[in-house]
Protein backbone atom coordinates (compact mmCIF):
# COMPACT_ATOMS: atom_id res chain seq x y z
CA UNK A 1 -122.70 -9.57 -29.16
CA UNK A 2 -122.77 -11.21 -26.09
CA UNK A 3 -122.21 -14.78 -25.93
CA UNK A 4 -125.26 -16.94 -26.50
CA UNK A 5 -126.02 -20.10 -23.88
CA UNK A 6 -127.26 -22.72 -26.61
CA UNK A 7 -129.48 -25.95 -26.25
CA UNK A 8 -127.32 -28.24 -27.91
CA UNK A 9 -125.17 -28.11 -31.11
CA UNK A 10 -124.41 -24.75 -32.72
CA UNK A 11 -126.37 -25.51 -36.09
CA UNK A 12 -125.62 -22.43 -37.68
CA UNK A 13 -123.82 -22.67 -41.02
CA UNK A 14 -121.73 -20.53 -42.02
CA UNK A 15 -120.25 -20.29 -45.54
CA UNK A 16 -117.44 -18.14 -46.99
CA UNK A 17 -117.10 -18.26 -51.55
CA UNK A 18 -114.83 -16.36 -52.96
CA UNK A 19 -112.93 -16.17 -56.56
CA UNK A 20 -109.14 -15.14 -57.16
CA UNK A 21 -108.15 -13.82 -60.06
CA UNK A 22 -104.26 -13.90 -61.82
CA UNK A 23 -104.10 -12.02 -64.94
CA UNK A 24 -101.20 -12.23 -67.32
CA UNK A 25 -99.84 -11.27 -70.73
CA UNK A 26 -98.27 -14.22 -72.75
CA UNK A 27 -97.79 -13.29 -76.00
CA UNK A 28 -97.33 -16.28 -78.26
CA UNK A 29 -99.09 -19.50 -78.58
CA UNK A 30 -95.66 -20.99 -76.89
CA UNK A 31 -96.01 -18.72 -74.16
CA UNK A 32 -99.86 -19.55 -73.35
CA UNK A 33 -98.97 -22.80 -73.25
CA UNK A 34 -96.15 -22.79 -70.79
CA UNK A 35 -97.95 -20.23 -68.43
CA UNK A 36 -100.94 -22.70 -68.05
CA UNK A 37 -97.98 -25.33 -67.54
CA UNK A 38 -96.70 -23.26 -65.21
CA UNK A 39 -99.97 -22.49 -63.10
CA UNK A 40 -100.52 -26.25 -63.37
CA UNK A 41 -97.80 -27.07 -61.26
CA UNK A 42 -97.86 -24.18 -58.81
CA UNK A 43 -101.76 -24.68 -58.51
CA UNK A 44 -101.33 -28.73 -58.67
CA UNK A 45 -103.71 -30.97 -57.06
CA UNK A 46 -100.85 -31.88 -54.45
CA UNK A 47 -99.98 -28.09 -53.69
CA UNK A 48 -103.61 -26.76 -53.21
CA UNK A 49 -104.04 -29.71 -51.02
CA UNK A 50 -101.32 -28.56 -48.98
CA UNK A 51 -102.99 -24.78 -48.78
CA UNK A 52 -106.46 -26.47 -47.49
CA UNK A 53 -104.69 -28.38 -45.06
CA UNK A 54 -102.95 -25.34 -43.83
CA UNK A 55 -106.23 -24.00 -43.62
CA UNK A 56 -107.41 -26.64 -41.55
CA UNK A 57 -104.49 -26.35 -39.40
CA UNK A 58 -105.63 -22.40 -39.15
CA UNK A 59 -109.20 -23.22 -37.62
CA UNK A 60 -108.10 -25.81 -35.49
CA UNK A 61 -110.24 -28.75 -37.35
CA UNK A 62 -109.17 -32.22 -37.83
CA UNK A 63 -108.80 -33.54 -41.60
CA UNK A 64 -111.26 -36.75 -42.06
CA UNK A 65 -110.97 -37.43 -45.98
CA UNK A 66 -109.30 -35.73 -49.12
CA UNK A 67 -110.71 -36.45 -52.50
CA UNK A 68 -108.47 -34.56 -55.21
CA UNK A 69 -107.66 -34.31 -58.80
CA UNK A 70 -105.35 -32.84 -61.51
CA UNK A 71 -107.18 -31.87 -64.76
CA UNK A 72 -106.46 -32.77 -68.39
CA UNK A 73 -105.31 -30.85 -70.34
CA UNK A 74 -105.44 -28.16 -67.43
CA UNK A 75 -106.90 -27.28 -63.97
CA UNK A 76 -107.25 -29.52 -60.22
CA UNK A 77 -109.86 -29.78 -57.46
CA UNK A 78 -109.43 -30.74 -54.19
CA UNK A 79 -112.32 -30.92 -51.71
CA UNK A 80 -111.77 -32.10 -47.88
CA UNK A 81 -114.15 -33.26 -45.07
CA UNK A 82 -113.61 -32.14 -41.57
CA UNK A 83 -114.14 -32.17 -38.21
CA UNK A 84 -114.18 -30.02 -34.79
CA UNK A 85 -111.30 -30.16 -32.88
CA UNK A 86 -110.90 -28.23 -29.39
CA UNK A 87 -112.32 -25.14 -29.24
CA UNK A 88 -110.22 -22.70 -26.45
CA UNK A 89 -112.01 -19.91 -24.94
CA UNK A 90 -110.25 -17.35 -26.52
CA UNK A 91 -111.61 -18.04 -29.97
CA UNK A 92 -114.32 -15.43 -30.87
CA UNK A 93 -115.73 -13.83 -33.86
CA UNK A 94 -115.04 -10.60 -33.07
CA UNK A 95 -114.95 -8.34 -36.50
CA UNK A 96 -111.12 -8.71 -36.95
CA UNK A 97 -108.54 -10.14 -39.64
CA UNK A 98 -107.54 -13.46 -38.85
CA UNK A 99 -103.79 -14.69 -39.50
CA UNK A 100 -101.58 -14.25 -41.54
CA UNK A 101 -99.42 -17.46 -42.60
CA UNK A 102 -96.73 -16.73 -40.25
CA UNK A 103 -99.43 -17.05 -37.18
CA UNK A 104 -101.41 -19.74 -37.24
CA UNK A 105 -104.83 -20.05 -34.88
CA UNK A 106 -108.28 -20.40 -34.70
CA UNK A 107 -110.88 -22.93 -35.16
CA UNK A 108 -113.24 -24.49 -37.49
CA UNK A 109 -116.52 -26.23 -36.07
CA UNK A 110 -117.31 -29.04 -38.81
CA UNK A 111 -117.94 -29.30 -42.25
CA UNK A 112 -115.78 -28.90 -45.69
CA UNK A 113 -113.44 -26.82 -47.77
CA UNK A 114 -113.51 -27.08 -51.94
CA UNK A 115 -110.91 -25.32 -53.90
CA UNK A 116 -111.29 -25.74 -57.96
CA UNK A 117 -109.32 -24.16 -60.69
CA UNK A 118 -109.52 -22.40 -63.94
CA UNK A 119 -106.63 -21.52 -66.35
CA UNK A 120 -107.21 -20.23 -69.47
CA UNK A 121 -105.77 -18.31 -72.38
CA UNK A 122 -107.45 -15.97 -75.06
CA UNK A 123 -106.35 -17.27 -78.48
CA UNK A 124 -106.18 -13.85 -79.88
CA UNK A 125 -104.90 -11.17 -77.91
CA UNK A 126 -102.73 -12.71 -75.36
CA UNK A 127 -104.18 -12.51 -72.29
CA UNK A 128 -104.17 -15.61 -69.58
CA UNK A 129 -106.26 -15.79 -66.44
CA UNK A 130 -106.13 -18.10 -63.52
CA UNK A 131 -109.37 -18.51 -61.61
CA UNK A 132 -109.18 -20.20 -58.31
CA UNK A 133 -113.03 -20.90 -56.58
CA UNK A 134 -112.55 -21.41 -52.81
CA UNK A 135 -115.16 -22.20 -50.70
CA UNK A 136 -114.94 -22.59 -46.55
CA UNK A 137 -118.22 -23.88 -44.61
CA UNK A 138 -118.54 -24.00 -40.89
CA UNK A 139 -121.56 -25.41 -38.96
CA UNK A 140 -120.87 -24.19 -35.42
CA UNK A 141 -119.26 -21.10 -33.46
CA UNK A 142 -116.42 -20.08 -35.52
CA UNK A 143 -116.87 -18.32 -38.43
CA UNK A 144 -114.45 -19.09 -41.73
CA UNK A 145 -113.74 -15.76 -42.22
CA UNK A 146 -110.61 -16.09 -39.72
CA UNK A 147 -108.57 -17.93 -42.46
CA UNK A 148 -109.29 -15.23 -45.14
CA UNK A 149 -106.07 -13.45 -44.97
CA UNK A 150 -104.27 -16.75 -45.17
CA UNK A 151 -106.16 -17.64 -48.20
CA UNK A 152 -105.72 -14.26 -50.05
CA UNK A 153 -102.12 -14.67 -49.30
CA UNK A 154 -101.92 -18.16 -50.70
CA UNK A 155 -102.62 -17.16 -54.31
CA UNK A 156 -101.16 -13.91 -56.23
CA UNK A 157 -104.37 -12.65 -56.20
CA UNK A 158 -105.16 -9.32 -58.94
CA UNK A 159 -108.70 -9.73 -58.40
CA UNK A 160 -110.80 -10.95 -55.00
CA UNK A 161 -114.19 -11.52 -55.18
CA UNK A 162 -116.06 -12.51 -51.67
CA UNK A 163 -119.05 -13.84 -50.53
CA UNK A 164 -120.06 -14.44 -46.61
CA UNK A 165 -123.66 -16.06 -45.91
CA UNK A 166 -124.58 -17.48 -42.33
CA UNK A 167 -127.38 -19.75 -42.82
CA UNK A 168 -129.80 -21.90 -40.62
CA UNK A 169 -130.87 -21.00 -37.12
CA UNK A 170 -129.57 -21.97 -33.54
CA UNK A 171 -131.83 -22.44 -30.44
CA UNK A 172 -130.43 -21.07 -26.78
CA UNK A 173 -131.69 -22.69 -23.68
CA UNK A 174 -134.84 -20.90 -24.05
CA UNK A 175 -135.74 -22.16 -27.06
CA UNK A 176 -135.53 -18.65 -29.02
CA UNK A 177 -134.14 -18.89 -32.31
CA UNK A 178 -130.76 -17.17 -33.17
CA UNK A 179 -130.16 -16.48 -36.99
CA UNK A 180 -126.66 -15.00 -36.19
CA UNK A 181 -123.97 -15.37 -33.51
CA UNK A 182 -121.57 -12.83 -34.55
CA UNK A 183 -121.77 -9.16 -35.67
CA UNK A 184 -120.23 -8.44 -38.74
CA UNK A 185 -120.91 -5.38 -41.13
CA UNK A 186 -118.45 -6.13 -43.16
CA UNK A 187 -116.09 -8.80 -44.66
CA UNK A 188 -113.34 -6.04 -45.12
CA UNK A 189 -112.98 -5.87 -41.29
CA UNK A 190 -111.86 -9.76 -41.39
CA UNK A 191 -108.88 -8.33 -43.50
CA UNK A 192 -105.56 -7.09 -42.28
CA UNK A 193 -104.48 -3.71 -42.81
CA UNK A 194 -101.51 -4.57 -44.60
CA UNK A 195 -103.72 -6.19 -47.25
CA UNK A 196 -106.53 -3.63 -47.33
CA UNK A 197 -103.83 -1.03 -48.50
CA UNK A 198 -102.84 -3.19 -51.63
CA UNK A 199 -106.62 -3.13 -52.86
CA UNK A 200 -109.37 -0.87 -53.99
CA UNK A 201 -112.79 -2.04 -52.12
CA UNK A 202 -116.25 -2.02 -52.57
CA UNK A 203 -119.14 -3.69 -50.68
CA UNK A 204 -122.91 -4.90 -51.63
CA UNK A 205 -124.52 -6.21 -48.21
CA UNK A 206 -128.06 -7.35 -47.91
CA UNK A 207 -128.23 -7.53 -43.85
CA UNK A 208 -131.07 -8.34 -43.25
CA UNK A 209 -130.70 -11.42 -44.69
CA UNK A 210 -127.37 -12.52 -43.68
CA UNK A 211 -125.74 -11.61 -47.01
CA UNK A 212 -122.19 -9.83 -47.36
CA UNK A 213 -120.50 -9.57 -50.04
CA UNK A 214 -116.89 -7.68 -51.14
CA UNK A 215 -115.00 -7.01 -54.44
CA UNK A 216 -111.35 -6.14 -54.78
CA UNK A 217 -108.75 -4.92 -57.44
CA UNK A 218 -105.22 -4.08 -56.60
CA UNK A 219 -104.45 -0.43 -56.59
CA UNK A 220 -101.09 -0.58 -58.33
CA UNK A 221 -100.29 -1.48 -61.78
CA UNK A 222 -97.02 -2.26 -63.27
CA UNK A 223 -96.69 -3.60 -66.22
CA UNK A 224 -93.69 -5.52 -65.17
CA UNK A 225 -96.19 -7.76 -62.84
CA UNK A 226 -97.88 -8.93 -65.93
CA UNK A 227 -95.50 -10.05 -68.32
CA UNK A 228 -95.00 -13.66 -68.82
CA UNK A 229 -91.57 -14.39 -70.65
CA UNK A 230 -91.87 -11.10 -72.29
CA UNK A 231 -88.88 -8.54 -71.64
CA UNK A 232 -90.78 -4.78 -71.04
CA UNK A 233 -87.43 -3.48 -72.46
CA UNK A 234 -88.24 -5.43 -75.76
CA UNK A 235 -91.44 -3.90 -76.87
CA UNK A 236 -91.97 -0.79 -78.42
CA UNK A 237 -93.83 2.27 -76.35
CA UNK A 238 -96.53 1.71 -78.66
CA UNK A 239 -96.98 -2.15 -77.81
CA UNK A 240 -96.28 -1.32 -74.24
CA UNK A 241 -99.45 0.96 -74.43
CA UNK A 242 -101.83 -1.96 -75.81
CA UNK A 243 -100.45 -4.53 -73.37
CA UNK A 244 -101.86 -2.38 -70.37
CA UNK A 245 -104.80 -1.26 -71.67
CA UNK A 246 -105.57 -4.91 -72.45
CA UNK A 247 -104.55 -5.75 -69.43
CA UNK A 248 -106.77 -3.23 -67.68
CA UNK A 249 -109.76 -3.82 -69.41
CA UNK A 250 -109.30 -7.92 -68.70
CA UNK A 251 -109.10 -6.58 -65.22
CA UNK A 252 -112.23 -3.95 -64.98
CA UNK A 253 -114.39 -7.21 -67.10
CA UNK A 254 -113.74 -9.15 -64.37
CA UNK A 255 -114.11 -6.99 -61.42
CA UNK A 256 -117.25 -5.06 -62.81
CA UNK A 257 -119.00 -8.63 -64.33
CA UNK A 258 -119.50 -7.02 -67.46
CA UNK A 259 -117.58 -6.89 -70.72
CA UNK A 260 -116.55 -3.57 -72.38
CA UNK A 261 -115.68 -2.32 -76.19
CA UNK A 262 -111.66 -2.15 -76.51
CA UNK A 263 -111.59 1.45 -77.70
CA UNK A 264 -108.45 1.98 -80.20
């Protein structure tokens, strides 16, 4: 898309939602308890803070406020206003994965990033989640999807669920309205290769109206990945068996929005 000669502000908006997912087996009551403790305080108030202002940092924007908070008895929220900085003519919005955390560049017009979080345990069968809701909005050229692979790499993510919206309109110097400035037909083609391998992905896009939205599951399981303070070595074949499919059917709830009979 060539590049559009506005009159004015760019007062598109453009928002990016998306939901990470950690699931875990803990099997006592003990255990539970310390892996919330332990999300707690690698999820605190003071780390996630840290993540959106790396973010910021990412996109090139300029932190104004930070309003944050740690949760009793568990979860933190942390929600910063911000503003443009420079933008160099290099930055586009070319369908492309933004950086990793090792390279850090690209901009962010104006506007705020929210991250909230959710620990929680299942009383009965063992299984923890972590829930992290993380939402980027733009108003202005750049699009937030440029500090998506940073973001996914941020959090050990199982589960990824995405949702991209540009909103508003934009005039150029003739006065026609623009609804978009960017192609995109995808949000998968804002993610790095070396991520895209890790995951099974699906997409439901509604183009026409600006909508994209993009699910994904890690690939691999290992049983291994998902044991909190329990030894794989000290459960029987038969418990072993149980764990997973637990495990997998936490996993498939989540990713499919819809719960499913545990079949023995």
């Amino acid at each position: 898309m060539e590049k559009i000669q506005l009159h004015g502000f760019n007062n598109l908006t453009k928002s990016l939602s998306f939901n990470i997912y950690d699931i875990c087996y803990a099997k006592s009551e003990q255990q539970q308890r310390r892996y919330i403790d332990y999300i707690d305080e690698a999820y605190s108030a003071k780390r996630l803070t840290q993540i959106l202002a790396d973010v910021t940092a990412i996109v090139g924007a300029e932190i104004l406020n930070i309003a944050r908070q740690d949760y009793e008895p568990q979860g933190a929220s942390v929600t910063m206003l911000i503003s443009e900085g420079h933008v160099p003519d290099s930055i586009t919005n070319t369908e492309a994965p933004g950086p990793l955390p090792e390279a850090i560049v690209a901009h962010l017009d104006k506007s705020h990033i929210t991250v909230h979080t959710y620990p929680e345990s299942h009383p009965y069968n063992g299984i923890s989640t972590f829930r992290a809701d993380i939402d980027v909005s733009t108003c202005g050229r750049i699009s937030p999807l440029k500090a998506l692979n940073y973001l996914i790499h941020s959090f050990e993510s199982d589960i990824v669920i995405m949702d991209y919206r540009v909103r508003g309109f934009t005039r150029d110097i003739s006065g026609q309205k623009h609804y978009i400035d960017h192609e995109i037909t995808s949000i998968q083609n804002y993610i790095s290769d070396v991520t895209a391998e890790r995951y099974q992905m699906i997409d439901v896009n509604v183009y026409q109206e600006k909508i994209f939205h993009t699910k994904m599951i890690l690939k691999d399981f290992y049983l291994d990945n998902y044991l909190f303070e329990t030894d794989k070595d000290a459960l029987t074949s038969e418990e072993r068996a149980t764990i997973q499919k637990q495990l997998k059917q936490e996993m498939a709830e989540i990713f499919y929005g819809r719960n499913y009979k545990l079949r023995r």
